[in-house]
Protein backbone atom coordinates (compact mmCIF):
# COMPACT_ATOMS: atom_id res chain seq x y z
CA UNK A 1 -13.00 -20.13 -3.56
CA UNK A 2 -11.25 -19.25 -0.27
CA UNK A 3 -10.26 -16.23 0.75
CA UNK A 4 -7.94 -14.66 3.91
CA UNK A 5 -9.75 -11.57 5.18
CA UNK A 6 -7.90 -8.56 6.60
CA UNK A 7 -8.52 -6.96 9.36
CA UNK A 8 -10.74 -4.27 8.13
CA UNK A 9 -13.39 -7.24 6.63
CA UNK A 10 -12.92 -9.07 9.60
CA UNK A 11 -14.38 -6.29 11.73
CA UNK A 12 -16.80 -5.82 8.78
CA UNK A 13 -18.17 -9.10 8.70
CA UNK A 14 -17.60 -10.33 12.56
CA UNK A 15 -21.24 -11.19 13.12
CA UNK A 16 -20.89 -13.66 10.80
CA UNK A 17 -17.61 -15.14 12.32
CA UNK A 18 -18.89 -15.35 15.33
CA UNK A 19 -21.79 -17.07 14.55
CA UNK A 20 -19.39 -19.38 12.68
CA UNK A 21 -16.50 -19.29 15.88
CA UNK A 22 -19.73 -20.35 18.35
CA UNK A 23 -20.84 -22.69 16.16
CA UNK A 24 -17.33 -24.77 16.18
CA UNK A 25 -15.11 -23.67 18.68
CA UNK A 26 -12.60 -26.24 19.55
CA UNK A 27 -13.11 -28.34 22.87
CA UNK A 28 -10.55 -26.80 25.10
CA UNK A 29 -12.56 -23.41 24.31
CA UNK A 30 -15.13 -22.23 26.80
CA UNK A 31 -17.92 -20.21 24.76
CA UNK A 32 -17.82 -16.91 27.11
CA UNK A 33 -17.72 -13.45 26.26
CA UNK A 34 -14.40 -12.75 27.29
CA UNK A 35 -13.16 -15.59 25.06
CA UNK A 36 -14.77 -14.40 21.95
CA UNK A 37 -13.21 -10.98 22.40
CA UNK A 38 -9.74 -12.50 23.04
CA UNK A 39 -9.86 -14.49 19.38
CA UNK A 40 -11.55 -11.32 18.12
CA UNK A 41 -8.58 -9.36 18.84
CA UNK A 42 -6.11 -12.27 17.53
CA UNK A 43 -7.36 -12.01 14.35
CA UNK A 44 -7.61 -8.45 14.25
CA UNK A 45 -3.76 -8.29 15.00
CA UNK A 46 -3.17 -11.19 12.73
CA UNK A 47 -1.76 -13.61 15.17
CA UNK A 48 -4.80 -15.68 13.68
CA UNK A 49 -6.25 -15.48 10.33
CA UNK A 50 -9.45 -15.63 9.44
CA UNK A 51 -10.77 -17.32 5.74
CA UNK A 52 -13.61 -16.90 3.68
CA UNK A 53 -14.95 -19.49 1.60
CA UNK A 54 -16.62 -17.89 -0.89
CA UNK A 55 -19.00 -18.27 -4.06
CA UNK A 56 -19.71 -15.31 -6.25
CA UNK A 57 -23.44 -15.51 -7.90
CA UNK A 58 -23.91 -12.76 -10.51
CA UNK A 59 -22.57 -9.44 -8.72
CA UNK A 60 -23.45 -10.92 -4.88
CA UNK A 61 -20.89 -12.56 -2.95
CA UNK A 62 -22.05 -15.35 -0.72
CA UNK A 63 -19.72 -16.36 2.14
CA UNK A 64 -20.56 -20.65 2.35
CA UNK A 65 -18.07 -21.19 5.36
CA UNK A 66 -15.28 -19.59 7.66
CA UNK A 67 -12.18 -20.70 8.73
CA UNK A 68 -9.67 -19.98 11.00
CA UNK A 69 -6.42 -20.71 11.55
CA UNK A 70 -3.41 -19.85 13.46
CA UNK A 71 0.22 -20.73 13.53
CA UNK A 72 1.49 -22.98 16.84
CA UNK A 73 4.72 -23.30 17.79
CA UNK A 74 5.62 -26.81 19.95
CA UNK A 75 8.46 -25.52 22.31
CA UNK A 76 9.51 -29.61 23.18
CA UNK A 77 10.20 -30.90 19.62
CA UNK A 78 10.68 -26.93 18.12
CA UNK A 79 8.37 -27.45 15.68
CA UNK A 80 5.67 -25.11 13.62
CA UNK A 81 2.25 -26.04 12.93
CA UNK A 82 -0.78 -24.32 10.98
CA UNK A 83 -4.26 -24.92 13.63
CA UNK A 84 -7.05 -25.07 12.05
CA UNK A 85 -8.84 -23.58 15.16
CA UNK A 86 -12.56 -24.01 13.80
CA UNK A 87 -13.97 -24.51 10.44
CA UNK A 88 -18.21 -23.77 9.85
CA UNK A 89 -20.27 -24.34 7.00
CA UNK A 90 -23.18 -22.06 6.32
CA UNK A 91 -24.19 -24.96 3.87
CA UNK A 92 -23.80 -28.69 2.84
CA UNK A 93 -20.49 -27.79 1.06
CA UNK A 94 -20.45 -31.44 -0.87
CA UNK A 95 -18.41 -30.54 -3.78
CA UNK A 96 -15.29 -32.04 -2.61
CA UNK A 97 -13.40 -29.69 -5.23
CA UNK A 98 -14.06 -26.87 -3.14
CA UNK A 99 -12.99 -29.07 -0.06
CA UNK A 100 -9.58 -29.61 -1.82
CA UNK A 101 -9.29 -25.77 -2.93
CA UNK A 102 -9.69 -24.64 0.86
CA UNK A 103 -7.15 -27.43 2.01
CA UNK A 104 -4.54 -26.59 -1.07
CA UNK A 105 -4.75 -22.76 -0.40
CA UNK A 106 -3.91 -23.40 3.48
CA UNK A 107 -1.29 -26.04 2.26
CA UNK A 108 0.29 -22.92 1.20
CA UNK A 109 0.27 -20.80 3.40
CA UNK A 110 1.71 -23.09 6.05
CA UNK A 111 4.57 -23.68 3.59
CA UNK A 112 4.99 -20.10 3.28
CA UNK A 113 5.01 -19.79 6.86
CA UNK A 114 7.93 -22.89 7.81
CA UNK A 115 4.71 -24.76 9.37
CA UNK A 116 5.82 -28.66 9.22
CA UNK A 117 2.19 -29.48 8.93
CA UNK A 118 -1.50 -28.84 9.06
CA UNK A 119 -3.64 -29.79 12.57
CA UNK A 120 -7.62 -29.95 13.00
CA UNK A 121 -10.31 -29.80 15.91
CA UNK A 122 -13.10 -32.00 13.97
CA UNK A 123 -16.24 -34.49 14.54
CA UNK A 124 -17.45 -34.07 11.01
CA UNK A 125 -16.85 -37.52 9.25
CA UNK A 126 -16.85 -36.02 5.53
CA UNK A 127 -13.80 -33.74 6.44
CA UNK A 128 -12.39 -36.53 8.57
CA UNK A 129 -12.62 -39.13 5.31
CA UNK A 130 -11.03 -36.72 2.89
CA UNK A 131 -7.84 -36.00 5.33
CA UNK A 132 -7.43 -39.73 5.38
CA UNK A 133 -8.04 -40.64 2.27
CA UNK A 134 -5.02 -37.49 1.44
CA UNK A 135 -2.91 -39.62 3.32
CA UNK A 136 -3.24 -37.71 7.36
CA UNK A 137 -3.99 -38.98 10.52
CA UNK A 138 -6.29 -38.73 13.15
CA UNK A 139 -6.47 -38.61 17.25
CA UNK A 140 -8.35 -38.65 19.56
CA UNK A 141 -8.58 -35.23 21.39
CA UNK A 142 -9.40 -35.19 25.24
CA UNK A 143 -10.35 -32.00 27.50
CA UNK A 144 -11.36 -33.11 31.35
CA UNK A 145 -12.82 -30.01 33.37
CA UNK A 146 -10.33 -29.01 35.97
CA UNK A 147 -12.61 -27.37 38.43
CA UNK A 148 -14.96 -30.98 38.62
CA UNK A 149 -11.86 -33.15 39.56
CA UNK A 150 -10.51 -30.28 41.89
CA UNK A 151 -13.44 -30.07 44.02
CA UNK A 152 -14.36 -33.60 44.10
CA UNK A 153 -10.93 -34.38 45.90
């Protein structure tokens, strides 16, 4: 089961988010302090969210995976997209039902929030199979350091 966290758990449970946000930040992302701090503070104002994927074993509460997300507006084309701005697994999630239960439950909440569709950062080939197998695409993302071109000229 999936879960959006509020602020309150966020802050509650942030070394485990950032172990998750370190472990999968997405390639444009330097991993410094600063950085951390700055998404820290996103999702404790709620400009990104932050889920939970969940499984409840007798009265404990395990936390499998985190995801988070945030809403990106395009300013060319005027469009709204949900980013999927890192996704971690504490564990080989291979129940694809619990894939699909994560995907539908962030299916709707970018429909709630006008988003025209869903975006990913990912090199993991079983999420990668699923989203094309549901009928998405895939690209090829590029990042290309500034400062090593800049002072090789």
């Amino acid at each position: 089961m999936i879960v959006r966290l509020l602020p309150d758990q966020i802050a509650k449970h942030w070394f485990v988010i950032k172990f998750a946000l370190q472990k999968s930040l997405p390639p444009m992302v330097d991993e410094t302090p600063e950085d951390v701090n700055n998404i820290l503070k996103s999702l404790l104002e709620e400009s990104m969210q932050c889920w939970a994927s969940v499984q409840i074993k007798e009265d404990n509460t395990f936390i499998e995976g985190i995801v988070i997300t945030t809403v990106v507006f395009d300013s060319p084309s005027k469009s709204k997209n949900l980013l999927v701005y890192c996704v971690y697994s504490f564990a080989n999630i291979s129940n694809e039902r619990s894939w699909m239960e994560g995907i539908e439950k962030l299916v709707s909440y970018a429909h709630g929030r006008g988003c025209n569709k869903i975006m990913a950062f990912t090199n993991e080939k079983n999420i990668i199979k699923l989203i094309l197998r549901l009928g998405g695409s895939m690209s090829a993302f590029i990042t290309l350091p500034v400062e090593v071109v800049y002072e090789d000229n």
